[in-house]
C-alpha atoms as a PDB file:
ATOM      1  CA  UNK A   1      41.759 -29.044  83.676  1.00  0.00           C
ATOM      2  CA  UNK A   2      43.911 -26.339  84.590  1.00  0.00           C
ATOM      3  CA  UNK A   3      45.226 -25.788  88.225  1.00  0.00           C
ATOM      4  CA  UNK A   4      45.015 -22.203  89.904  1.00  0.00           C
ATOM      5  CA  UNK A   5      48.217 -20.651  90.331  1.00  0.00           C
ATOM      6  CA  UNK A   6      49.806 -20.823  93.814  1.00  0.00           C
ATOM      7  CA  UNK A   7      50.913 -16.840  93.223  1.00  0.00           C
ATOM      8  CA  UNK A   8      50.020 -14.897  89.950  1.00  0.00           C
ATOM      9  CA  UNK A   9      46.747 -13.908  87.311  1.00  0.00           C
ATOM     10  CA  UNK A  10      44.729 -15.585  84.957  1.00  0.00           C
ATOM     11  CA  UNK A  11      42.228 -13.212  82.413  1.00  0.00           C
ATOM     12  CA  UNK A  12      39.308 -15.271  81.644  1.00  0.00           C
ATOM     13  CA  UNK A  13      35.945 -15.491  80.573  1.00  0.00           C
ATOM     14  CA  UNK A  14      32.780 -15.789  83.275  1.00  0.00           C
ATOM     15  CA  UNK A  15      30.419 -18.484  82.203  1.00  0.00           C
ATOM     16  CA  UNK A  16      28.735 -18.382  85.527  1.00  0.00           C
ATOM     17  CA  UNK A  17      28.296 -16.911  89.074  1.00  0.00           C
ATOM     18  CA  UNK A  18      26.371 -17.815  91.977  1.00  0.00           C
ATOM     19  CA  UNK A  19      26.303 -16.874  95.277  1.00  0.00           C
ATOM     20  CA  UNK A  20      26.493 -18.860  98.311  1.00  0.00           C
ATOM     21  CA  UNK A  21      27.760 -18.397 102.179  1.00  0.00           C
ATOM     22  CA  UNK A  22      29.904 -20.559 104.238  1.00  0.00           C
ATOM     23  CA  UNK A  23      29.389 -19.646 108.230  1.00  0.00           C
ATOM     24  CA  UNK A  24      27.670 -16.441 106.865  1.00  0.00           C
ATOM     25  CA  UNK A  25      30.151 -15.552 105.062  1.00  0.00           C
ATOM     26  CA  UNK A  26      29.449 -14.566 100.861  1.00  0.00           C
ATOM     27  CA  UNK A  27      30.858 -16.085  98.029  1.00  0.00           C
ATOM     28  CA  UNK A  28      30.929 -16.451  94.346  1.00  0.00           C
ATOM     29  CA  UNK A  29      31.281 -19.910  92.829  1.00  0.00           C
ATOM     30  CA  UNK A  30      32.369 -18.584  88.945  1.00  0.00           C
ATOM     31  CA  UNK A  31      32.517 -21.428  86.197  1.00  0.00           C
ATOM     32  CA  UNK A  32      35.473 -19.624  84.190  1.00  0.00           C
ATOM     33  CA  UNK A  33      36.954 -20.431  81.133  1.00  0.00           C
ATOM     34  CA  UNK A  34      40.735 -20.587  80.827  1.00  0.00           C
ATOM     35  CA  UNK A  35      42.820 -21.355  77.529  1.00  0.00           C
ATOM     36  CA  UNK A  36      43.818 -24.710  79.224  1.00  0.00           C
ATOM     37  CA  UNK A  37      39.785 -25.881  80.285  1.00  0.00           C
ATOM     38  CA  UNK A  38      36.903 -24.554  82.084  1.00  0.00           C
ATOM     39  CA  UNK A  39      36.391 -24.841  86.015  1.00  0.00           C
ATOM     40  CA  UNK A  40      35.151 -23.386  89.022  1.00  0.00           C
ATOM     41  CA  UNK A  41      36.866 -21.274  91.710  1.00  0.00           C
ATOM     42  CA  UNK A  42      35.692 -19.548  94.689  1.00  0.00           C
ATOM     43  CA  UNK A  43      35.825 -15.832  95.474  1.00  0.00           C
ATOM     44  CA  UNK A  44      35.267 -14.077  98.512  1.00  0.00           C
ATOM     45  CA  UNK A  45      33.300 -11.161  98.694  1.00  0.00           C
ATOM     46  CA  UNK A  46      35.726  -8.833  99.293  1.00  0.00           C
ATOM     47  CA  UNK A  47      37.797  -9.427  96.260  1.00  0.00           C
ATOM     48  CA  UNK A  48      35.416  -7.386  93.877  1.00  0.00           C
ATOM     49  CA  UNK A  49      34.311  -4.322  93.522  1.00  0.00           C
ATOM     50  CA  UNK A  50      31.497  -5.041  91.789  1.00  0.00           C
ATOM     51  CA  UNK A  51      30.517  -8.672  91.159  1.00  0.00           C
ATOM     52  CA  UNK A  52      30.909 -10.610  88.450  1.00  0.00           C
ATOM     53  CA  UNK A  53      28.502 -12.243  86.240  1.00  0.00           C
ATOM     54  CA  UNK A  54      28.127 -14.353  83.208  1.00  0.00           C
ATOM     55  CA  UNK A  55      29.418 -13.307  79.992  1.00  0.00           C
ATOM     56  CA  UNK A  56      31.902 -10.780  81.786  1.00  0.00           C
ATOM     57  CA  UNK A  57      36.046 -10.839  81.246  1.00  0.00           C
ATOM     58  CA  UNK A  58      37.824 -10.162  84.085  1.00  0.00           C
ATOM     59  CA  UNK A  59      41.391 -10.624  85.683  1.00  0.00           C
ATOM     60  CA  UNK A  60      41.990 -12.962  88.906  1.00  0.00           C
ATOM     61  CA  UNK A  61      44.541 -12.429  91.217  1.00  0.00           C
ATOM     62  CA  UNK A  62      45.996 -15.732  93.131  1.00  0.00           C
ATOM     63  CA  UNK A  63      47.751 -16.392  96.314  1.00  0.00           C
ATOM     64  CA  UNK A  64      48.159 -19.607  97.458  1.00  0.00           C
ATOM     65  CA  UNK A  65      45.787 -20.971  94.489  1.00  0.00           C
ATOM     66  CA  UNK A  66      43.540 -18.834  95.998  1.00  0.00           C
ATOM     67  CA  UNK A  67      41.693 -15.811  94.490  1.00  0.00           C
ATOM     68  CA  UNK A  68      42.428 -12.669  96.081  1.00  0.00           C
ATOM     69  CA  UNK A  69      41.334 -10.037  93.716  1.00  0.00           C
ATOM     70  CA  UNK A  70      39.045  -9.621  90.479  1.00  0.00           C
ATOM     71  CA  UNK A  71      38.904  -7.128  88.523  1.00  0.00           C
ATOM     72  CA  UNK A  72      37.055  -6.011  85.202  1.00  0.00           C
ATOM     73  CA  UNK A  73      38.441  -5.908  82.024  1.00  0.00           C
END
């Protein structure tokens, strides 16, 4: 299974997204598939523009293994 990044961006595949909250705050939990395995990251809210959902290919941006950013494809 492939490790996040600490700085840097993947482009993969969505397989899944679901929201959740921690303290109130939102989240997506996306399953993603990367050339090296498929796993799940966390994404804040604020790093989209629009979410993401299944099926959709889309660039993340890490910090810190972190994502910071998503964005479309």
């Amino acid at each position: 299974m492939p490790q996040p990044p600490m700085m840097g961006t993947w482009d993969v595949l969505v397989l899944d997204a679901r929201p959740f909250s921690i303290h109130g705050d939102s989240y997506l939990e996306l399953t993603i598939r990367h050339p090296q395995g498929d796993l799940t990251v966390r994404v804040p809210a604020h790093a989209w523009k629009v979410p993401p959902a299944g099926g959709d290919r889309v660039r993340l941006s890490f910090l810190m293994g972190q994502v910071t950013a998503v964005q479309a494809m």
